[in-house]
Protein backbone atom coordinates (compact mmCIF):
# COMPACT_ATOMS: atom_id res chain seq x y z
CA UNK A 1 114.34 57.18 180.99
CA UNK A 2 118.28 58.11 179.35
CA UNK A 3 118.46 61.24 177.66
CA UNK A 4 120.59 60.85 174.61
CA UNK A 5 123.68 62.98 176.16
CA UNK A 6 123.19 60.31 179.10
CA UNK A 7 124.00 57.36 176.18
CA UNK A 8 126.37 59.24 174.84
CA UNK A 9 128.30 58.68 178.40
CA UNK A 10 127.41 55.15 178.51
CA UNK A 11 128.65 54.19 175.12
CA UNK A 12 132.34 53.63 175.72
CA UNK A 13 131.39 51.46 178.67
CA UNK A 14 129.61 49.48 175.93
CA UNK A 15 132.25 49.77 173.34
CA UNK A 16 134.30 48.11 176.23
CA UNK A 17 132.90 45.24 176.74
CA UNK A 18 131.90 41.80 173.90
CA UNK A 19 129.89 42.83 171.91
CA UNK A 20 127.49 40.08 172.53
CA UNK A 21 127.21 40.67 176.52
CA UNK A 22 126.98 44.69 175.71
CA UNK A 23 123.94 43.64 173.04
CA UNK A 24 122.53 41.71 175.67
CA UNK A 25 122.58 44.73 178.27
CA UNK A 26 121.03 46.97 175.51
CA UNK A 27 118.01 44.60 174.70
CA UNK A 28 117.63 44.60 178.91
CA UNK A 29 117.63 48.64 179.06
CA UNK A 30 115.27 48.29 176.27
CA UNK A 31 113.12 46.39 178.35
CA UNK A 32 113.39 48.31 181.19
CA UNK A 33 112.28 51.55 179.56
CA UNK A 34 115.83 53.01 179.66
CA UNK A 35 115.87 55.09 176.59
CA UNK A 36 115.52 58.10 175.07
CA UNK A 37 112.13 58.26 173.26
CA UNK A 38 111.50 60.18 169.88
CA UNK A 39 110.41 63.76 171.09
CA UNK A 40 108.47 64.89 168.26
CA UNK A 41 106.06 63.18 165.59
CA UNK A 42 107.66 62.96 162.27
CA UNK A 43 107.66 65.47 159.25
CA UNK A 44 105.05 64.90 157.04
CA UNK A 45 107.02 65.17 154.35
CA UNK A 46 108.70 61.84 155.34
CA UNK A 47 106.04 59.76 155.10
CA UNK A 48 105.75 56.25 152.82
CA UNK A 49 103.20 53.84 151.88
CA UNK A 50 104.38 50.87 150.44
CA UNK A 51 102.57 47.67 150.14
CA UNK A 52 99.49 49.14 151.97
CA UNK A 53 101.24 50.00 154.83
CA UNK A 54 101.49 53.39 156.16
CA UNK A 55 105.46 54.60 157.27
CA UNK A 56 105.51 57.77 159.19
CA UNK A 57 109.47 57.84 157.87
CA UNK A 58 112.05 55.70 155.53
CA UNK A 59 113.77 54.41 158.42
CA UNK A 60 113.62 51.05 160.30
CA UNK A 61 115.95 48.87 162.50
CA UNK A 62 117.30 45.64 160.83
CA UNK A 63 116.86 42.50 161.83
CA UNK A 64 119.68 41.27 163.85
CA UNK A 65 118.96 43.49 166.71
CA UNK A 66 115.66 42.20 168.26
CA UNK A 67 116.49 38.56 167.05
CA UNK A 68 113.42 37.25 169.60
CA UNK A 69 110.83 40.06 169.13
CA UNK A 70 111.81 41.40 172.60
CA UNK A 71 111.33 45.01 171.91
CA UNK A 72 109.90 46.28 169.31
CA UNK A 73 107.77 48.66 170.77
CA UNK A 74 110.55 49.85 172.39
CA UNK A 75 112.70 50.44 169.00
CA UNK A 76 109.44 51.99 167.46
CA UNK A 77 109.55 54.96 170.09
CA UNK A 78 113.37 55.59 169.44
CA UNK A 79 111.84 57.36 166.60
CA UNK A 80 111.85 53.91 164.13
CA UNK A 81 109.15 53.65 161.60
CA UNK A 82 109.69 50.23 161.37
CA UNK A 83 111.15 47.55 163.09
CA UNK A 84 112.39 44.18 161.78
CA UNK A 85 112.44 41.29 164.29
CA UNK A 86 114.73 38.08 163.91
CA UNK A 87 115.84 35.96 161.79
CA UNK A 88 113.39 33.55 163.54
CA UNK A 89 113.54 29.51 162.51
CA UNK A 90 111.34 26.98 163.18
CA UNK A 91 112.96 25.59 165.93
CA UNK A 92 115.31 27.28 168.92
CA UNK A 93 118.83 26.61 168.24
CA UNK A 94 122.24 27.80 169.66
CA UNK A 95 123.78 29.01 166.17
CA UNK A 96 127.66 29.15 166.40
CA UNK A 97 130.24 28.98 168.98
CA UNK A 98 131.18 32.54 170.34
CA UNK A 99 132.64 34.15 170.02
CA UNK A 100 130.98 35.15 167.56
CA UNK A 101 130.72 39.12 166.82
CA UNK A 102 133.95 41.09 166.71
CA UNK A 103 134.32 45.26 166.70
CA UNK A 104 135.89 46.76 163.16
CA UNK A 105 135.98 50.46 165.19
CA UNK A 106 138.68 51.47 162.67
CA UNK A 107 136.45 50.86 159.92
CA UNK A 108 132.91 51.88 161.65
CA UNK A 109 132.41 48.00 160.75
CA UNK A 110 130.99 44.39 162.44
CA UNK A 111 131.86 41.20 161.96
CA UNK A 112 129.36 38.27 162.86
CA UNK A 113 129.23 34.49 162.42
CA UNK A 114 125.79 34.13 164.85
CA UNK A 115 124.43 31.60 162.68
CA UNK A 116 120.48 32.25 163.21
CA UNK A 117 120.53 31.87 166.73
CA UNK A 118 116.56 31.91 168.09
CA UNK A 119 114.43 30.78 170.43
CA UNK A 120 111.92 29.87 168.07
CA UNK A 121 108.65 29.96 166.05
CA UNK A 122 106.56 29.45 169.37
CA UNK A 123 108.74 31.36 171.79
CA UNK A 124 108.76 34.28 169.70
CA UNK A 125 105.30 34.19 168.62
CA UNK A 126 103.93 33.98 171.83
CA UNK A 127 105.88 37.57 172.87
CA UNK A 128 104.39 38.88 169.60
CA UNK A 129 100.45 38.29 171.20
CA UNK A 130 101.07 39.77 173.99
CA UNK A 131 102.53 42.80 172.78
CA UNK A 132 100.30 45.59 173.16
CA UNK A 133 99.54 47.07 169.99
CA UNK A 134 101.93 49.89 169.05
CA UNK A 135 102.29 52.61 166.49
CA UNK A 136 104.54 51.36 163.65
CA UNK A 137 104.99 48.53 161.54
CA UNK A 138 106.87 45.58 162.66
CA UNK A 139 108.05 42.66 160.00
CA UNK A 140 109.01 39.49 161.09
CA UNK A 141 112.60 38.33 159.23
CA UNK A 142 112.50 33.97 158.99
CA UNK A 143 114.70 31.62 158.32
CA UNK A 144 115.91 28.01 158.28
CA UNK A 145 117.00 25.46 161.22
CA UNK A 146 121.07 24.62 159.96
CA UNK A 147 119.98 21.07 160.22
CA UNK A 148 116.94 21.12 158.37
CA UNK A 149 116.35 18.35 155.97
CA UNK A 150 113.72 20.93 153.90
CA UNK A 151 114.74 24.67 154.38
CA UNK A 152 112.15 25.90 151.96
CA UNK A 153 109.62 23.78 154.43
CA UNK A 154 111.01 25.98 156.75
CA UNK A 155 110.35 29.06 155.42
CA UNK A 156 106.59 28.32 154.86
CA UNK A 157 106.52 27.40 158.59
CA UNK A 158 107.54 31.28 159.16
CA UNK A 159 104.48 32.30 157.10
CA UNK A 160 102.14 29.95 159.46
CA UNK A 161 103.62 30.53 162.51
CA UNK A 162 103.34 34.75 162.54
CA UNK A 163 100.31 35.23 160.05
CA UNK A 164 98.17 37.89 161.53
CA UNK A 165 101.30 38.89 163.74
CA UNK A 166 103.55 40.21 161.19
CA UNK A 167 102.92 43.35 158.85
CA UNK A 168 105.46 41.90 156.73
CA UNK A 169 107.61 38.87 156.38
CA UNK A 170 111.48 38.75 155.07
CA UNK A 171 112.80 36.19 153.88
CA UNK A 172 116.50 35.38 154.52
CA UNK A 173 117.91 33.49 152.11
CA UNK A 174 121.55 35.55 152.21
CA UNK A 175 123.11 34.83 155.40
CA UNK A 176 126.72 33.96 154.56
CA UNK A 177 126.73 32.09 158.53
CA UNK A 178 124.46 29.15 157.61
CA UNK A 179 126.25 26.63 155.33
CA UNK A 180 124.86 26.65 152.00
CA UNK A 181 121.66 29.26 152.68
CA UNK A 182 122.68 31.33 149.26
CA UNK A 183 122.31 28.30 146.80
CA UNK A 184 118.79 29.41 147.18
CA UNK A 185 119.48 32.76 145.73
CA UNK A 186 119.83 30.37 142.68
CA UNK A 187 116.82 31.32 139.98
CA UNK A 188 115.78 27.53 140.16
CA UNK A 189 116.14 27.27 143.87
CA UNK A 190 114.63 31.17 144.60
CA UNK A 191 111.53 30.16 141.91
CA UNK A 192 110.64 26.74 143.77
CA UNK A 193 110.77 28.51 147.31
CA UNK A 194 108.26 31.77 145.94
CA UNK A 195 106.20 29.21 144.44
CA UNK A 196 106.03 27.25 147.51
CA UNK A 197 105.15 30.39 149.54
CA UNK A 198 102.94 31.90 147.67
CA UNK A 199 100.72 28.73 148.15
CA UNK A 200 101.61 28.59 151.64
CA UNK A 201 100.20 32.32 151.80
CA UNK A 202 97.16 31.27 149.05
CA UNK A 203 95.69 29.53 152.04
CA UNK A 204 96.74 31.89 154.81
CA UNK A 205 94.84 34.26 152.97
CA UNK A 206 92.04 32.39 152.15
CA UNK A 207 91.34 31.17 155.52
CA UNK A 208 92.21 34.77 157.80
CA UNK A 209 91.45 37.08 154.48
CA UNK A 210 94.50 39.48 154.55
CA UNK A 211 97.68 38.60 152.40
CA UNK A 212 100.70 39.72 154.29
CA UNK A 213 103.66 40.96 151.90
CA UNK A 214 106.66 38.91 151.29
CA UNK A 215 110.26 40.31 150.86
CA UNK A 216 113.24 38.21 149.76
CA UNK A 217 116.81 39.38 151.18
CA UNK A 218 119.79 39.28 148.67
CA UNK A 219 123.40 39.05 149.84
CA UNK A 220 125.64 42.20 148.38
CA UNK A 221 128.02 39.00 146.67
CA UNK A 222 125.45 38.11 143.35
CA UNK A 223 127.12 38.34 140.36
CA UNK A 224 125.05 40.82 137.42
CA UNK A 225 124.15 36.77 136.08
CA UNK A 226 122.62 36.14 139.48
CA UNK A 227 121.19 39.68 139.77
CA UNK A 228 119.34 39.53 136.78
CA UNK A 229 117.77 35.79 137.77
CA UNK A 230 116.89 36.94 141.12
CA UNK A 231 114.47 40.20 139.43
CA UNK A 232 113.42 38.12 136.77
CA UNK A 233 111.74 35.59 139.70
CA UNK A 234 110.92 37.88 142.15
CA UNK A 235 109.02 40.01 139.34
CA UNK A 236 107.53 36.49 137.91
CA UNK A 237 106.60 34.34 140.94
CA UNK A 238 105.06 37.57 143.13
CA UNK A 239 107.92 38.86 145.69
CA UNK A 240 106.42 41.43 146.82
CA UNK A 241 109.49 43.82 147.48
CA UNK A 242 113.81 42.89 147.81
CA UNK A 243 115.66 44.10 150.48
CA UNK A 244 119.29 45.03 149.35
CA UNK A 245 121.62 43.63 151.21
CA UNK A 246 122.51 41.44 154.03
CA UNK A 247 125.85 41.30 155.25
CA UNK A 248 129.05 40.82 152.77
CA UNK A 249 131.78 38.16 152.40
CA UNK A 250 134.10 40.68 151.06
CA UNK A 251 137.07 42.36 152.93
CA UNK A 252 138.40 44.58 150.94
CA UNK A 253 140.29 47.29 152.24
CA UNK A 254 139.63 46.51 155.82
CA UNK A 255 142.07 48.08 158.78
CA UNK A 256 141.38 46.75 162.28
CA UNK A 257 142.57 44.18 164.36
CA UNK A 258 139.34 41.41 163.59
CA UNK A 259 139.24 42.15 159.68
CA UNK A 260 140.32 38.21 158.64
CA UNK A 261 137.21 36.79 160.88
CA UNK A 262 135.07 34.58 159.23
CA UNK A 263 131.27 35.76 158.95
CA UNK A 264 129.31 38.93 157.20
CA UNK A 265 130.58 41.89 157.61
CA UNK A 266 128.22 45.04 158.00
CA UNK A 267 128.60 48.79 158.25
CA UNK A 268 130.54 51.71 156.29
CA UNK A 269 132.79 49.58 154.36
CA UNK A 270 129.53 47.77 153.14
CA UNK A 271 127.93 50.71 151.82
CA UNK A 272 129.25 50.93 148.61
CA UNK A 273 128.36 47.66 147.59
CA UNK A 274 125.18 47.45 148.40
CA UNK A 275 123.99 50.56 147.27
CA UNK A 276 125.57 49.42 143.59
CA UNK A 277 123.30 46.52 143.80
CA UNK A 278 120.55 47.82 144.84
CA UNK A 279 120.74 50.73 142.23
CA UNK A 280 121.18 48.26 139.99
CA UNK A 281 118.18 45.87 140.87
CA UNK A 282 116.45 48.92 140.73
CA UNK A 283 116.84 49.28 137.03
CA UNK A 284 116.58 45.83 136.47
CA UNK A 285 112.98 45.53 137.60
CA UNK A 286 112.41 49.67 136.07
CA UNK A 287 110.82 50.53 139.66
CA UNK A 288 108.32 47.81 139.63
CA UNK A 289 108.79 46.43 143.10
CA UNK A 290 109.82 48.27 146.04
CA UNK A 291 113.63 47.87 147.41
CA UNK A 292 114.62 48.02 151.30
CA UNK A 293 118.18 49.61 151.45
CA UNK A 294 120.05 48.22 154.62
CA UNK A 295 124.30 48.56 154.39
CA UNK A 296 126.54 51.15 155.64
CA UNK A 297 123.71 53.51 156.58
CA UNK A 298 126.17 56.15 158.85
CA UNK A 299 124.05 59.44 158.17
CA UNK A 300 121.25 61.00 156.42
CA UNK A 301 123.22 61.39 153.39
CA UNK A 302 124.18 57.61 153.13
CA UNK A 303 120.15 57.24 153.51
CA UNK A 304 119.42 59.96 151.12
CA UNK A 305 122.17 58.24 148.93
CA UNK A 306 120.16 54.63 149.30
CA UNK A 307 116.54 55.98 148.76
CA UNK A 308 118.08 57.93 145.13
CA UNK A 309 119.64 54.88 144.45
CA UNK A 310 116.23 53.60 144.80
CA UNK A 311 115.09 52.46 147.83
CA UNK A 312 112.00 53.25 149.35
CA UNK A 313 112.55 52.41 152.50
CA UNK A 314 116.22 52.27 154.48
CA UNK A 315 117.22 50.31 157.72
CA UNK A 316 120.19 50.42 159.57
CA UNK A 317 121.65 48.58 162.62
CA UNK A 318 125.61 48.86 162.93
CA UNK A 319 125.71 52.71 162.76
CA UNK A 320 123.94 52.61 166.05
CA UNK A 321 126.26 50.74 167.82
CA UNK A 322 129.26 53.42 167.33
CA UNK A 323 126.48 56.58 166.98
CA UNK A 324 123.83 55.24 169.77
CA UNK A 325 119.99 56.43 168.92
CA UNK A 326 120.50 60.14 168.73
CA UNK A 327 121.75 58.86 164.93
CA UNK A 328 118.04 58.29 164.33
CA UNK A 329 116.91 61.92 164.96
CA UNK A 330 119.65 63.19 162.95
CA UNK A 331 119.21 61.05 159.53
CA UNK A 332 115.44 61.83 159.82
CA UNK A 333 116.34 65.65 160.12
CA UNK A 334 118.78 65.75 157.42
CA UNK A 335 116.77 63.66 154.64
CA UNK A 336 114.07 66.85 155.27
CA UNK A 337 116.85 69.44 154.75
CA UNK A 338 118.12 67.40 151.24
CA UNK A 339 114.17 67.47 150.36
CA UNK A 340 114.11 71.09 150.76
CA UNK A 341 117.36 72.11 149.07
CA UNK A 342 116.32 69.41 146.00
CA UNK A 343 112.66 71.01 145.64
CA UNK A 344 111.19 67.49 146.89
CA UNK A 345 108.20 67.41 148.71
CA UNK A 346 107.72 63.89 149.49
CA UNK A 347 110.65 61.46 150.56
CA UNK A 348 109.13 58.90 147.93
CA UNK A 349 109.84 61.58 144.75
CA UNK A 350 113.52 60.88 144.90
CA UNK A 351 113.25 57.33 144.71
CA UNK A 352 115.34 55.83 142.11
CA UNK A 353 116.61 59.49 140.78
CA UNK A 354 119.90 58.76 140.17
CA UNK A 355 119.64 54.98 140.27
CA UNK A 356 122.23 55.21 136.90
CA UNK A 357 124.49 56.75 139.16
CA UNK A 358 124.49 54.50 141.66
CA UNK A 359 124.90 51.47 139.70
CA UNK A 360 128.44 52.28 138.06
């Protein structure tokens, strides 16, 4: 087992290599056991429940990391209460040429243009059953084959193929790498696809008698028109929670070498706009269904920032590729110290506190 101070060595080898052959070593230490694991149980205090499920903390790894479901367990002793495999499509397919992730270090930023790559519904649920059953909760993030003549078919495939596997399911309909994936962000588009899996899950339920929440994932880029369509479904047609935000378009303000690469970009720079959204869905539903924040988490005070802005749960991925896992630890210890100097006893009380803040 690496201590952290033993990553903290490692991580400039890392930093100079691609990016995709240094995620591909960190996914094998992962499997090898070569980590630091979380020394201490979590604070009390930090605990969540939301949609029947029991968090021992806000925060959770994104998808993007464990793409496959190769190690989740592994991510859920890094000190993760939650870990978010995939995207995961029906079928295995390459996704884009590389390269195809590019290093923003002057901006604490990524750049990717992946484009769903997976091995698969059957591939990946296969590693899920034979995973031995760990603490934590572990959602399963689907999507769509780029070629697929019916991507909402698709998506009810995800429900089939990982009912009874996943604790939750995310639905990725924001991925700015898959040619025309946001048109279903649409109202019309977003209100066919939740009817469509909500009977797709009206018979999972019926015939294995749990029903598994669904969460749809919003791009940062919706307009306050699109904003208001996509609460006014999700609050309509049964979404069960929104997570807020996949990767963004924009570039504003950008200052290293890769800034004019086509894909989503993800990290600090992203953190502003997501959080405004999210804020702002938050007072567009008035609290009614539970938000995931995920963009530009870099501390606990950018996590503190997401869950008053009102998120009940927060994920992060990037930050850990320029902090390594010691980041985890340190956001988990600093939300407790905000709790105590605020006079909060439970992480959930600040929830949407200064969601008007956040949405200017």
């Amino acid at each position: 087992m690496l201590t952290g101070a033993l990553f903290s060595l490692a991580r400039p080898l890392f930093q100079a290599m691609d990016p995709e052959r240094a995620h591909g070593l960190a996914i094998a230490a992962l499997k090898a056991g070569i980590y630091p694991r979380a020394d201490a149980a979590d604070d009390p205090r930090l605990a969540v429940r939301v949609w029947g499920l029991d968090f021992s903390n806000p925060l959770g790894m994104a998808a993007g990391f464990d793409k496959n479901g190769e190690v989740p367990s592994a991510l859920l002793a890094l000190g993760f209460a939650f870990v978010e495999i995939g995207t995961v499509t029906p079928r295995p397919q390459q996704g884009n040429p590389r390269p195809r992730i590019f290093r923003l270090p002057q901006d604490a930023a990524l750049i990717n243009r992946l484009g769903f790559n997976s091995d698969g519904h059957a591939a990946v649920r296969e590693r899920l059953r034979s995973l031995a059953r760990r603490g934590g909760v572990v959602g399963v993030n689907i999507g769509a084959n780029k070629d697929s003549a019916d991507r909402i078919a698709d998506y009810a495939r995800g429900l089939e193929a990982f009912w009874g596997l996943a604790d939750y399911f995310t639905v990725n309909i924001s991925s700015p790498n898959t040619p025309d994936l946001r048109r279903l962000q649409a109202r019309g588009e977003l209100v066919t696809l939740l009817t469509r899996l909500n009977e797709a899950r009206d018979r999972l339920t019926d015939a294995m008698g749990k029903r598994t929440p669904v969460l749809i994932k919003i791009a940062p880029d919706v307009t306050e028109r699109e904003l208001e369509d996509i609460a006014e479904a999700c609050l309509a047609h049964g979404a069960d929670g929104v997570i807020v935000s996949n990767t963004t378009i924009s570039r504003d303000g950008l200052a290293s070498a890769h800034a004019s690469e086509a894909g989503g970009l993800s990290g600090a720079p992203l953190f502003a706009l997501s959080t405004r959204v999210l804020a702002r869905l938050h007072r567009l539903t008035e609290g009614r269904l539970p938000l995931v924040g995920v963009g530009g988490v870099t501390s606990g005070e950018a996590a503190y920032a997401k869950i008053k802005a009102g998120a009940s749960l927060v994920q992060l991925y990037t930050a850990l590729t320029y902090q390594g896992p010691a980041l985890i630890a340190r956001i988990k210890r600093d939300l407790v110290a905000f709790m105590e100097r605020d006079g909060i006893t439970s992480i959930g009380d600040a929830t949407g506190v200064e969601a008007e803040r956040y949405a200017q």
